[in-house]
PDB file of N, CA and C in Angstrom:
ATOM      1  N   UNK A   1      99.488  81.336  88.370  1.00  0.00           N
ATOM      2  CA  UNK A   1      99.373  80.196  89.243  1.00  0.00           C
ATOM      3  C   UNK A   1      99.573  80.667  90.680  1.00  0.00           C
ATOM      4  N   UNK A   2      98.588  80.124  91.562  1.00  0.00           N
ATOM      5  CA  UNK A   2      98.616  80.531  93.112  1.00  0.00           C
ATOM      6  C   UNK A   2      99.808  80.020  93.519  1.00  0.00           C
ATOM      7  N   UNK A   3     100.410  80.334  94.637  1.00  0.00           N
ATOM      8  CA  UNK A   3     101.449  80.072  95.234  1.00  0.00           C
ATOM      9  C   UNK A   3     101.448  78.767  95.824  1.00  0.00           C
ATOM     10  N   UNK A   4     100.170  77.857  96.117  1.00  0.00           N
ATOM     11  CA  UNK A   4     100.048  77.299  96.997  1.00  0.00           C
ATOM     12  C   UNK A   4     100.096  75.773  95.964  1.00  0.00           C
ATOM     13  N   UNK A   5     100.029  76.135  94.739  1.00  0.00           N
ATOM     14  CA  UNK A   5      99.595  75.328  93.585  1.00  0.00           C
ATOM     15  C   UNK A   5     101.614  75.037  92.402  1.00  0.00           C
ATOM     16  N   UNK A   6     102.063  75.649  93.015  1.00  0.00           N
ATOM     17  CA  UNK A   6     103.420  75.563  92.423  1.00  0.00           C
ATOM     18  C   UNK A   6     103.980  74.566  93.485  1.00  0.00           C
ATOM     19  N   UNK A   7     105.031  73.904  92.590  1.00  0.00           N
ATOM     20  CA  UNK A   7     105.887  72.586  92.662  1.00  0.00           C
ATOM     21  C   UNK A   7     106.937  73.282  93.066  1.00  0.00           C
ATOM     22  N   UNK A   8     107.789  72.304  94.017  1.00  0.00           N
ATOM     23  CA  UNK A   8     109.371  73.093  94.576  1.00  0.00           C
ATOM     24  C   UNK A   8     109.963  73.293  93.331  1.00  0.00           C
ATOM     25  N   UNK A   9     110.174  72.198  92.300  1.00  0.00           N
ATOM     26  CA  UNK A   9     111.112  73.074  90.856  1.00  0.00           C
ATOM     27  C   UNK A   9     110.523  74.455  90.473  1.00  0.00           C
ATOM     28  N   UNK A  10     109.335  74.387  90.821  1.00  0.00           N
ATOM     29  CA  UNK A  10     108.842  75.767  89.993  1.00  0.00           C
ATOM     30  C   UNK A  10     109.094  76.618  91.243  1.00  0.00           C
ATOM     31  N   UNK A  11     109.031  76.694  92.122  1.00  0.00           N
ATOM     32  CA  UNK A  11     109.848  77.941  93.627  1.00  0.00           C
ATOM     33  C   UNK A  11     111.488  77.607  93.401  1.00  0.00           C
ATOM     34  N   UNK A  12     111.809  77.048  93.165  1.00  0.00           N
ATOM     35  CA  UNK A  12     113.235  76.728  93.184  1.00  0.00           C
ATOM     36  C   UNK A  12     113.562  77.678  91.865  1.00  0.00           C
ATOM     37  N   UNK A  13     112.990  77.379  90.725  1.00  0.00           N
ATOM     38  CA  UNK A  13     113.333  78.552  89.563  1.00  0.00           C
ATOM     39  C   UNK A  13     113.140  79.897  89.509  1.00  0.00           C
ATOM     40  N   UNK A  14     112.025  80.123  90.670  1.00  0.00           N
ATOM     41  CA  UNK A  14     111.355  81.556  90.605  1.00  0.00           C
ATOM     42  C   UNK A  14     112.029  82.229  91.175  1.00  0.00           C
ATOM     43  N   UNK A  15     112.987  81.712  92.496  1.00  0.00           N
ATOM     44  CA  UNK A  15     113.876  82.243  93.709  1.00  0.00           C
ATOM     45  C   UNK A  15     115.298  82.297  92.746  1.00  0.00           C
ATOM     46  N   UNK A  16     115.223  81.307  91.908  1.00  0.00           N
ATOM     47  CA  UNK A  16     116.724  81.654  91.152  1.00  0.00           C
ATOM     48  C   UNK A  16     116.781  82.533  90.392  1.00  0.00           C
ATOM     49  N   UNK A  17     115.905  83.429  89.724  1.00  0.00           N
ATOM     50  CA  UNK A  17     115.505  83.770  88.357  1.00  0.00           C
ATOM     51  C   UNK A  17     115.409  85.279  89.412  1.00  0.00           C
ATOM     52  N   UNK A  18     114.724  85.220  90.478  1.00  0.00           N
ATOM     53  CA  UNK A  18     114.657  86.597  91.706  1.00  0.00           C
ATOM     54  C   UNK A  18     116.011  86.911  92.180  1.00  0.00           C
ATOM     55  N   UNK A  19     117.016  85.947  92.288  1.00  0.00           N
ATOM     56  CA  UNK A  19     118.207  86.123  92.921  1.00  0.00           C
ATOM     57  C   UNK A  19     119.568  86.504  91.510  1.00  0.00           C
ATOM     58  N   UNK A  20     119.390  85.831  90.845  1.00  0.00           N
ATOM     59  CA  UNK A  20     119.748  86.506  89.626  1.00  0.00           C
ATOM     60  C   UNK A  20     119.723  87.850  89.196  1.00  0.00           C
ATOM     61  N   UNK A  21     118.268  88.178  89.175  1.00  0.00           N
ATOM     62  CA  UNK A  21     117.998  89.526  88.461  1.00  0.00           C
ATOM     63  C   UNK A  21     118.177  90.194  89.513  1.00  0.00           C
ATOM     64  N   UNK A  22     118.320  90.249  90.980  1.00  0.00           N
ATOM     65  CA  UNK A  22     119.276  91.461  91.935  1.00  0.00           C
ATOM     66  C   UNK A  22     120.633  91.493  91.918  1.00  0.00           C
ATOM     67  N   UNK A  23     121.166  89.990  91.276  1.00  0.00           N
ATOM     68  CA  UNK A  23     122.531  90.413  91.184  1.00  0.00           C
ATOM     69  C   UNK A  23     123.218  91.247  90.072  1.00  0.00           C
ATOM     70  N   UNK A  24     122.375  90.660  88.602  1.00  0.00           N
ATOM     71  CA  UNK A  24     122.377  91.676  87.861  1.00  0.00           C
ATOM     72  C   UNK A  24     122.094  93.166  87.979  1.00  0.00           C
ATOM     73  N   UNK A  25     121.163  93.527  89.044  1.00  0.00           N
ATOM     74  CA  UNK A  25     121.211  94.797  89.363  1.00  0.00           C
ATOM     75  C   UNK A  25     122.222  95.684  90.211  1.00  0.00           C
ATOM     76  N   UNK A  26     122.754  94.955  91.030  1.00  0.00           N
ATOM     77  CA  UNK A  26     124.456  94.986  91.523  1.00  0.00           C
ATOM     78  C   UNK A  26     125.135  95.418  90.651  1.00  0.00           C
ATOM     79  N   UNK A  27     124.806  94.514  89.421  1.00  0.00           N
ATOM     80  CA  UNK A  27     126.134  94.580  88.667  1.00  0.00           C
ATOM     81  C   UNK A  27     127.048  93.412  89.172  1.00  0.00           C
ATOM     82  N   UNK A  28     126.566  92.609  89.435  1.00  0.00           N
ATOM     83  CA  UNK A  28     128.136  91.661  89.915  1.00  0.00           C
ATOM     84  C   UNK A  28     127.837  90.463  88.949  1.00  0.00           C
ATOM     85  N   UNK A  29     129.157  89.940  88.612  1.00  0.00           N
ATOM     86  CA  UNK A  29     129.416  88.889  87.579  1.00  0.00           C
ATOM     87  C   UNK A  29     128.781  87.767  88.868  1.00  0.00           C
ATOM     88  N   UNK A  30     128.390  86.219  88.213  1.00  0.00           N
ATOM     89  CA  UNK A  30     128.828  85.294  89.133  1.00  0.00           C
ATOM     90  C   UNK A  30     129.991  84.897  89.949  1.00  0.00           C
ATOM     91  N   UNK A  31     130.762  85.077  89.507  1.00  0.00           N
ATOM     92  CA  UNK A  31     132.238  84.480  89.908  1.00  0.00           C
ATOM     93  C   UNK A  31     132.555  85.783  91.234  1.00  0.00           C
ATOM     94  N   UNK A  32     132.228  86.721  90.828  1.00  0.00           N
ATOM     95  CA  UNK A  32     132.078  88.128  92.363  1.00  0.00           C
ATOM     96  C   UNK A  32     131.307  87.837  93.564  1.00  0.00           C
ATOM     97  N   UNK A  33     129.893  87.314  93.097  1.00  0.00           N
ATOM     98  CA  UNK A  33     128.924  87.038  94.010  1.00  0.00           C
ATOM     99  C   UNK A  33     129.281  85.639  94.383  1.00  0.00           C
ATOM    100  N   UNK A  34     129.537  84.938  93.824  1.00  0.00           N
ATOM    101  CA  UNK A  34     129.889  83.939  94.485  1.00  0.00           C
ATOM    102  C   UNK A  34     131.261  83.135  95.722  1.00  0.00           C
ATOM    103  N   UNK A  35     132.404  84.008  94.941  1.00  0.00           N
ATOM    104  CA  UNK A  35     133.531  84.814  96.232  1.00  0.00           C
ATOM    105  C   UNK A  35     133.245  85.634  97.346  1.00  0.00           C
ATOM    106  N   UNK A  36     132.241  86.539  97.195  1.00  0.00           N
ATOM    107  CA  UNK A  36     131.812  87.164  98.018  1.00  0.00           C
ATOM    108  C   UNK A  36     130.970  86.568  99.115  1.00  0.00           C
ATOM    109  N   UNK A  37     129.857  85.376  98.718  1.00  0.00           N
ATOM    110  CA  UNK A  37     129.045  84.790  99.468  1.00  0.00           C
ATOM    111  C   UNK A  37     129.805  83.737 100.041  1.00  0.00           C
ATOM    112  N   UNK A  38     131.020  83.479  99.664  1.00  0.00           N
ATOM    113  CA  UNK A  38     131.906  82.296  99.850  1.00  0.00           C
ATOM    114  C   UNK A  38     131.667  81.182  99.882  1.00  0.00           C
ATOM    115  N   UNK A  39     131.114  80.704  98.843  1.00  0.00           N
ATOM    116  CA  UNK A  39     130.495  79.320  97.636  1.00  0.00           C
ATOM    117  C   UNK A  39     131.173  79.355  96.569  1.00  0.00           C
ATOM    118  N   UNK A  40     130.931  78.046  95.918  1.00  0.00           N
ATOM    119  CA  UNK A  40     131.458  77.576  94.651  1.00  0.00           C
ATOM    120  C   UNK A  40     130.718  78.434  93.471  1.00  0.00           C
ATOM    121  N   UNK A  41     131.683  78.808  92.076  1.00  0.00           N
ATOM    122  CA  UNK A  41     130.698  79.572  91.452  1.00  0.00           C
ATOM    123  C   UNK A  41     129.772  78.007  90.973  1.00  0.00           C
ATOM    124  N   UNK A  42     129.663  76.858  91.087  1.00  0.00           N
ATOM    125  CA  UNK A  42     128.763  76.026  90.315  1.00  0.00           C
ATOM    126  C   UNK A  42     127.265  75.807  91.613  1.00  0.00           C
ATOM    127  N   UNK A  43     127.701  75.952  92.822  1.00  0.00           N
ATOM    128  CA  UNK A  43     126.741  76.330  93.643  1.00  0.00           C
ATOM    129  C   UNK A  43     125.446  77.523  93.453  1.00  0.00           C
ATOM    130  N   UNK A  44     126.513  78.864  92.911  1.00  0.00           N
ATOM    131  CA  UNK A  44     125.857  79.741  92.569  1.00  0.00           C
ATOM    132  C   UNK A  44     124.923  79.310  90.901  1.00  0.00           C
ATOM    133  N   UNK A  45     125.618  78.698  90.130  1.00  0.00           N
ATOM    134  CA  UNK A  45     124.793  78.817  89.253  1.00  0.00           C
ATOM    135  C   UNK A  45     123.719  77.945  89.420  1.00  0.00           C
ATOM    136  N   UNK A  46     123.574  76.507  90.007  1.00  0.00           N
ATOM    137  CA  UNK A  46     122.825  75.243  90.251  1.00  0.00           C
ATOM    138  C   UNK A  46     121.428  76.924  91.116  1.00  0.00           C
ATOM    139  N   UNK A  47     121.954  77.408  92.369  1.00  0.00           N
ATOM    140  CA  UNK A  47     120.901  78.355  92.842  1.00  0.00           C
ATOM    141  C   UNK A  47     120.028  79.046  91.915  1.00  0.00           C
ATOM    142  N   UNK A  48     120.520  79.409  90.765  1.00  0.00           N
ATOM    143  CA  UNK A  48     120.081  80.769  90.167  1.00  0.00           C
ATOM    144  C   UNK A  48     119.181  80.030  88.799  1.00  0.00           C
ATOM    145  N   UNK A  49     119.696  78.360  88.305  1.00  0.00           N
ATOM    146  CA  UNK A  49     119.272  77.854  87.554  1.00  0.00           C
ATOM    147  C   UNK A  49     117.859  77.219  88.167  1.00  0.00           C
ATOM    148  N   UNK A  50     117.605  77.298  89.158  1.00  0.00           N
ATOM    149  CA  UNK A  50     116.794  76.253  89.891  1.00  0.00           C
ATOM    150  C   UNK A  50     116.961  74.564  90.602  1.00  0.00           C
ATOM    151  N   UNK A  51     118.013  74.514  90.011  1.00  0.00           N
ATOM    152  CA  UNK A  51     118.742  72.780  89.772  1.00  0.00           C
ATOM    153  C   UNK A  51     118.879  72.679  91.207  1.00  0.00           C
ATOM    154  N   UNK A  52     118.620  73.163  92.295  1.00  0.00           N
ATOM    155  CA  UNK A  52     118.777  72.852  93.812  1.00  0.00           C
ATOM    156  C   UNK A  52     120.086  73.792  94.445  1.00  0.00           C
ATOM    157  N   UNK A  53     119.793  73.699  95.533  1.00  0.00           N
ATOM    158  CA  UNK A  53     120.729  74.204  96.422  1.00  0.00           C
ATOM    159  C   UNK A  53     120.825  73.955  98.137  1.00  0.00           C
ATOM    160  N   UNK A  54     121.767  73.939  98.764  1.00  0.00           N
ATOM    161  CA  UNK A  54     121.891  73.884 100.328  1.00  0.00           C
ATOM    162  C   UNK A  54     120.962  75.384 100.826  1.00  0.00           C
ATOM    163  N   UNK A  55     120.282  74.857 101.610  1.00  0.00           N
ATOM    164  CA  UNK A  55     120.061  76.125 102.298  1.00  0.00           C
ATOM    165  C   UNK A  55     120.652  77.275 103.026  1.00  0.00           C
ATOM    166  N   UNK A  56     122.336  76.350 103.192  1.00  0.00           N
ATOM    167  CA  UNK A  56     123.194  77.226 103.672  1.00  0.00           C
ATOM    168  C   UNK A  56     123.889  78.192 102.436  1.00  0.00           C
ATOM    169  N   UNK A  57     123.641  77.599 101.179  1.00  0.00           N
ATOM    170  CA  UNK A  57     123.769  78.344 100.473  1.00  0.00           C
ATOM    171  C   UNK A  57     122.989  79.682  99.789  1.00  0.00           C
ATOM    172  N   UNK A  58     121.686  79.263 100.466  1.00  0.00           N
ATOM    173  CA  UNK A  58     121.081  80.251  99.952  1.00  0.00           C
ATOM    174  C   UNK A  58     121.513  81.554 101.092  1.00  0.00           C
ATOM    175  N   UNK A  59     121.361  81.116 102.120  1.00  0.00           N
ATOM    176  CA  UNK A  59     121.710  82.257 103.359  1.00  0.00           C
ATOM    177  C   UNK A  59     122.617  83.081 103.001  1.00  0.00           C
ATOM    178  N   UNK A  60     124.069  82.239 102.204  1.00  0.00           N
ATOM    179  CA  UNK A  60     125.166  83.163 102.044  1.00  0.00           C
ATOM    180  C   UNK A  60     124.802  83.684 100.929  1.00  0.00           C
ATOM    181  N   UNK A  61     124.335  83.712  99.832  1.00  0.00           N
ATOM    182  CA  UNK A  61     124.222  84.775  98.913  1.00  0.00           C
ATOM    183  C   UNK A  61     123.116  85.745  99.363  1.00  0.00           C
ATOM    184  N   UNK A  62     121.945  85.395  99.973  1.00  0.00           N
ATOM    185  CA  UNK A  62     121.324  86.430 100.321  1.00  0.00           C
ATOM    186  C   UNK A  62     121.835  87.410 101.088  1.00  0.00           C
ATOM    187  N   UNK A  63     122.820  86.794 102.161  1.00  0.00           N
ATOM    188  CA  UNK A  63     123.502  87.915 103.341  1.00  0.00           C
ATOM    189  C   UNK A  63     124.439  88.779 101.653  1.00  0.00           C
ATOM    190  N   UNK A  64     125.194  88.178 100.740  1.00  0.00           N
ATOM    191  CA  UNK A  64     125.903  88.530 100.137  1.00  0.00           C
ATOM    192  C   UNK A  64     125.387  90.079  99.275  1.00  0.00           C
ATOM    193  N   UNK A  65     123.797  89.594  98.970  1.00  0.00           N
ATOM    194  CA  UNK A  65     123.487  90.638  97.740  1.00  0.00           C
ATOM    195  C   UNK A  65     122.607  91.379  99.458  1.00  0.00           C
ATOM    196  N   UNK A  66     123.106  91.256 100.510  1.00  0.00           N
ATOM    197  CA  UNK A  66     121.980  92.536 101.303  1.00  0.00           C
ATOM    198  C   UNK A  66     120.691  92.041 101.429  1.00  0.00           C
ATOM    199  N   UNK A  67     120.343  91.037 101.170  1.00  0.00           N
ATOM    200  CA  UNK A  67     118.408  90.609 101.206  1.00  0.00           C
ATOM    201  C   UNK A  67     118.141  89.446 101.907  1.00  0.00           C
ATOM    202  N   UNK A  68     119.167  89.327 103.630  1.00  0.00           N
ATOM    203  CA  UNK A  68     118.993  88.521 104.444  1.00  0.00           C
ATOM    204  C   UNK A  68     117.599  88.512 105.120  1.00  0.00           C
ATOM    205  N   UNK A  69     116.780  89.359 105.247  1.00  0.00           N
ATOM    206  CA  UNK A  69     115.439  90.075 105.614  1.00  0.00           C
ATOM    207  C   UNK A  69     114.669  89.466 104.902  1.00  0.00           C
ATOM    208  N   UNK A  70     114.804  88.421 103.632  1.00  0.00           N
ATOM    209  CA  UNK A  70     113.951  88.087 103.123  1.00  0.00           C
ATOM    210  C   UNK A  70     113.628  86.728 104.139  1.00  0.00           C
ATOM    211  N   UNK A  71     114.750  85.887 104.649  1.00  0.00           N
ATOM    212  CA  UNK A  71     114.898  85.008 105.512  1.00  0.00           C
ATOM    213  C   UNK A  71     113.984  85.428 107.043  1.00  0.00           C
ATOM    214  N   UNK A  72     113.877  86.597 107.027  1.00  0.00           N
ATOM    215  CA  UNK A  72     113.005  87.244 108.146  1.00  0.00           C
ATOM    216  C   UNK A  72     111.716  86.814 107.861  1.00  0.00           C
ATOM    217  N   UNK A  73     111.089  87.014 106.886  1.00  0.00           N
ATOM    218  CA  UNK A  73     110.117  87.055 106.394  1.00  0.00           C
ATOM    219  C   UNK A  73     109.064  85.259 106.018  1.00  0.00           C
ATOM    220  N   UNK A  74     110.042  84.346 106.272  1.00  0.00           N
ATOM    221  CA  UNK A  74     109.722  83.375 106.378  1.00  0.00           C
ATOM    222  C   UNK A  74     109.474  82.887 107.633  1.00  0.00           C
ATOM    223  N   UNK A  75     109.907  83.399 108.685  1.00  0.00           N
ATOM    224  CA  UNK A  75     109.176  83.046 109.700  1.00  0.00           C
ATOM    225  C   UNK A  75     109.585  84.277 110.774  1.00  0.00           C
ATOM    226  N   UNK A  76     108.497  84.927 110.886  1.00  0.00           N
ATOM    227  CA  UNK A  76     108.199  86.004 111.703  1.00  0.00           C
ATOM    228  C   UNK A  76     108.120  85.867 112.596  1.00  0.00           C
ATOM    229  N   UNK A  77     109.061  86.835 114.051  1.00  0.00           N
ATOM    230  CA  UNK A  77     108.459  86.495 114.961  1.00  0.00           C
ATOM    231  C   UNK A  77     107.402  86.374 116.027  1.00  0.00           C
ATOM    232  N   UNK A  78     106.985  86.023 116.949  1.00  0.00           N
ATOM    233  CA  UNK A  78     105.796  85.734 117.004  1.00  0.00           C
ATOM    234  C   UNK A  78     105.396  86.882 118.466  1.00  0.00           C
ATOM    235  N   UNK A  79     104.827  87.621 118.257  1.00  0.00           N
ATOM    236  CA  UNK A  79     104.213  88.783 119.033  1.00  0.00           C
ATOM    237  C   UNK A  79     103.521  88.705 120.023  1.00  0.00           C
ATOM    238  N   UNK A  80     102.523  87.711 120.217  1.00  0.00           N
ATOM    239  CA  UNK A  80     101.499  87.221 121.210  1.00  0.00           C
ATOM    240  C   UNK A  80     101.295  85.511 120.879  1.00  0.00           C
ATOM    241  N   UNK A  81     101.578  84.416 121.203  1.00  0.00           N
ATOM    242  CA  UNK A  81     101.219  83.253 121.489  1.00  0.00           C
ATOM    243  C   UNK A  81     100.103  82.490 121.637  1.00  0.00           C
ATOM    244  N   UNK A  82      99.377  82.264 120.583  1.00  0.00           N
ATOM    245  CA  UNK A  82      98.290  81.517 120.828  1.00  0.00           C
ATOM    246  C   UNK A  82      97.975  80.953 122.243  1.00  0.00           C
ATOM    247  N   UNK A  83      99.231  79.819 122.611  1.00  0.00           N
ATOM    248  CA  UNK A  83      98.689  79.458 123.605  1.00  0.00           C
ATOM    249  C   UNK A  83      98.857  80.167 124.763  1.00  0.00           C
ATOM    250  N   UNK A  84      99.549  81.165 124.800  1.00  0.00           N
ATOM    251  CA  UNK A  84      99.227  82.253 125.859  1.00  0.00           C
ATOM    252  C   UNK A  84      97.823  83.065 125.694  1.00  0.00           C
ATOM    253  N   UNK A  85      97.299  83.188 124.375  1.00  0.00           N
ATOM    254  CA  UNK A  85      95.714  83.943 124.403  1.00  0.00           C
ATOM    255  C   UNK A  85      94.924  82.720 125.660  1.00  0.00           C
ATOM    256  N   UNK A  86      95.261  81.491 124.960  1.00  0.00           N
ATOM    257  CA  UNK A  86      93.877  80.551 125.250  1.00  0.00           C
ATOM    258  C   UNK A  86      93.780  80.515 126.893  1.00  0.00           C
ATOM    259  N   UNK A  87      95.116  80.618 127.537  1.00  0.00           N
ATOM    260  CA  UNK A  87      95.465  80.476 128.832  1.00  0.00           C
ATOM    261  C   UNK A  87      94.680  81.990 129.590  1.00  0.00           C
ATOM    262  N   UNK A  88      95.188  83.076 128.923  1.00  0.00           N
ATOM    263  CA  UNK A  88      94.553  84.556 129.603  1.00  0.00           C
ATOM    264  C   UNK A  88      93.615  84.638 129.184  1.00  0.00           C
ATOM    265  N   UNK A  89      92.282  83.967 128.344  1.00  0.00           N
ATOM    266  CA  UNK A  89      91.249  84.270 128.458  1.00  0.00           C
ATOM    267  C   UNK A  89      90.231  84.003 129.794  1.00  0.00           C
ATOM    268  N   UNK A  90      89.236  84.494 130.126  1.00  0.00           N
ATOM    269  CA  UNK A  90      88.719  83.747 131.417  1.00  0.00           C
ATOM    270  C   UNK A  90      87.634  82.960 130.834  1.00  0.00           C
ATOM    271  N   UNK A  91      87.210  82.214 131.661  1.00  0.00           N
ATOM    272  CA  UNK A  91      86.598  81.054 131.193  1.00  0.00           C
ATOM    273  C   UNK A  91      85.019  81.206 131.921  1.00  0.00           C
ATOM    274  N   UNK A  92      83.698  81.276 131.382  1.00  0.00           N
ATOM    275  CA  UNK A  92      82.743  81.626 133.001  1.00  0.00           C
ATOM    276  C   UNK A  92      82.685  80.850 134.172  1.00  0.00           C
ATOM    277  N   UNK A  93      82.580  81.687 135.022  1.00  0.00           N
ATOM    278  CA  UNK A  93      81.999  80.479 135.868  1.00  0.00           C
ATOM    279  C   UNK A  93      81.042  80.029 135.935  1.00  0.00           C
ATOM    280  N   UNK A  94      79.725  80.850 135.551  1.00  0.00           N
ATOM    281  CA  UNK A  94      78.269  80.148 135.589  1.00  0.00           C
ATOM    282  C   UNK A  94      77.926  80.844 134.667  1.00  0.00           C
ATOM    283  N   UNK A  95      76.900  80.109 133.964  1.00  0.00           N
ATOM    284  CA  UNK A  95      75.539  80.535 132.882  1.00  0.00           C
ATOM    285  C   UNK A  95      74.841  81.959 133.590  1.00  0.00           C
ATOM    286  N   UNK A  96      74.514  82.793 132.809  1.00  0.00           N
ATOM    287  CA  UNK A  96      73.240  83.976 133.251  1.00  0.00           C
ATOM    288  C   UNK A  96      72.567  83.451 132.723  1.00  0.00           C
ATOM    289  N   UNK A  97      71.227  83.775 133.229  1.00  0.00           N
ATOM    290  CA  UNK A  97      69.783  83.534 132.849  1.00  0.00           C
ATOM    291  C   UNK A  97      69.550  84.744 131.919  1.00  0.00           C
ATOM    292  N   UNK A  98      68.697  84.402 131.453  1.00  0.00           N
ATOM    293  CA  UNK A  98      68.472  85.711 130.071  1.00  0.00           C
ATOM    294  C   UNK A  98      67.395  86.955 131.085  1.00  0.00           C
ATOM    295  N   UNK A  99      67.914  87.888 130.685  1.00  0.00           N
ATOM    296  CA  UNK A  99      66.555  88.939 131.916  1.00  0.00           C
ATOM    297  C   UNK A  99      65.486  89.117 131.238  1.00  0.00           C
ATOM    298  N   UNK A 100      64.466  89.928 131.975  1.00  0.00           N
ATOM    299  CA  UNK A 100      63.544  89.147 131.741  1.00  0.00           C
ATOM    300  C   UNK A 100      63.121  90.879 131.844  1.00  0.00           C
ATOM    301  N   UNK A 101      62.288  91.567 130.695  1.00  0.00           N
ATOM    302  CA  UNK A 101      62.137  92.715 130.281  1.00  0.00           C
ATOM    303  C   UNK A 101      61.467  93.545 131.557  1.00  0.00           C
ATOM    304  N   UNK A 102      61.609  94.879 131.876  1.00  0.00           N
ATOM    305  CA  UNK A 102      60.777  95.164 133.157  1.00  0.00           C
ATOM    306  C   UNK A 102      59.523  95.898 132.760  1.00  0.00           C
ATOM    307  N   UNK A 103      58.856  96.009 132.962  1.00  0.00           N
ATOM    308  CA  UNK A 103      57.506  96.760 132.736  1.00  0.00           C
ATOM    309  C   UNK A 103      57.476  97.785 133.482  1.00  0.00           C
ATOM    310  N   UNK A 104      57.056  99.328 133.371  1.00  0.00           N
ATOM    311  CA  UNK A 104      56.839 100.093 133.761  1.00  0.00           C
ATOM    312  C   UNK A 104      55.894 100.554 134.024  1.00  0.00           C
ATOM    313  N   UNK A 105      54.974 100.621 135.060  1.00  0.00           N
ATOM    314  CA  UNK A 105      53.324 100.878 135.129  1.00  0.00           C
ATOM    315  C   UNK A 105      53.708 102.158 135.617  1.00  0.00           C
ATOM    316  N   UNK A 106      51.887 102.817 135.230  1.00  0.00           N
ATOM    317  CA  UNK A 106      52.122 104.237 135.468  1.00  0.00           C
ATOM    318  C   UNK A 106      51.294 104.434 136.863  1.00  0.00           C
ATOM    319  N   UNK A 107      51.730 105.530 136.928  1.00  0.00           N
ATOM    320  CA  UNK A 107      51.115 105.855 138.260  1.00  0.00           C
ATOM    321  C   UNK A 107      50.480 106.073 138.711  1.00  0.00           C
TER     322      UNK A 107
END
């Protein structure tokens, strides 16, 4: 299923089920990661189950397991400004006429 075609329960489970299986790769129990991120362990599990969460909660376990960068990644910052392109482009001042081929006669 495209990304664009999934329901928040179904991103809400996929991000829990992603945040889970790095903590398991830690190695850290819930009750660790969740002291550590300094949340409730029922916060942590509601996150990891999909069942919802504060967004401030998600911040602290991500800063917790190291994968605050993923939060980067949702909104990038922005390098050049659209509406700064539209402004520095120049605009013409007048139409050219199309030229008009030259002929070369001989001599």
């Amino acid at each position: 299923m495209s990304s664009i075609q999934k329901t928040v329960g179904e991103w809400e489970t996929e991000l829990g089920q992603q945040i889970r299986a790095i903590r398991l790769r830690m190695n850290y129990d819930q009750l660790t990661l969740a002291d550590t991120a300094g949340i409730s362990l029922t916060a942590l599990k509601n996150l990891e189950t999909g069942k919802g969460a504060a967004v401030k909660t998600l911040i602290k376990v991500l800063r917790a397991l190291d994968r605050a960068e993923w939060l980067e990644t949702l909104a990038p910052p922005v390098s050049i400004s659209p509406l700064q392109m539209l402004k520095s482009k120049k605009t013409k001042q007048r139409a050219s006429s199309p030229r008009k081929a030259r002929s070369v006669q001989a001599g």
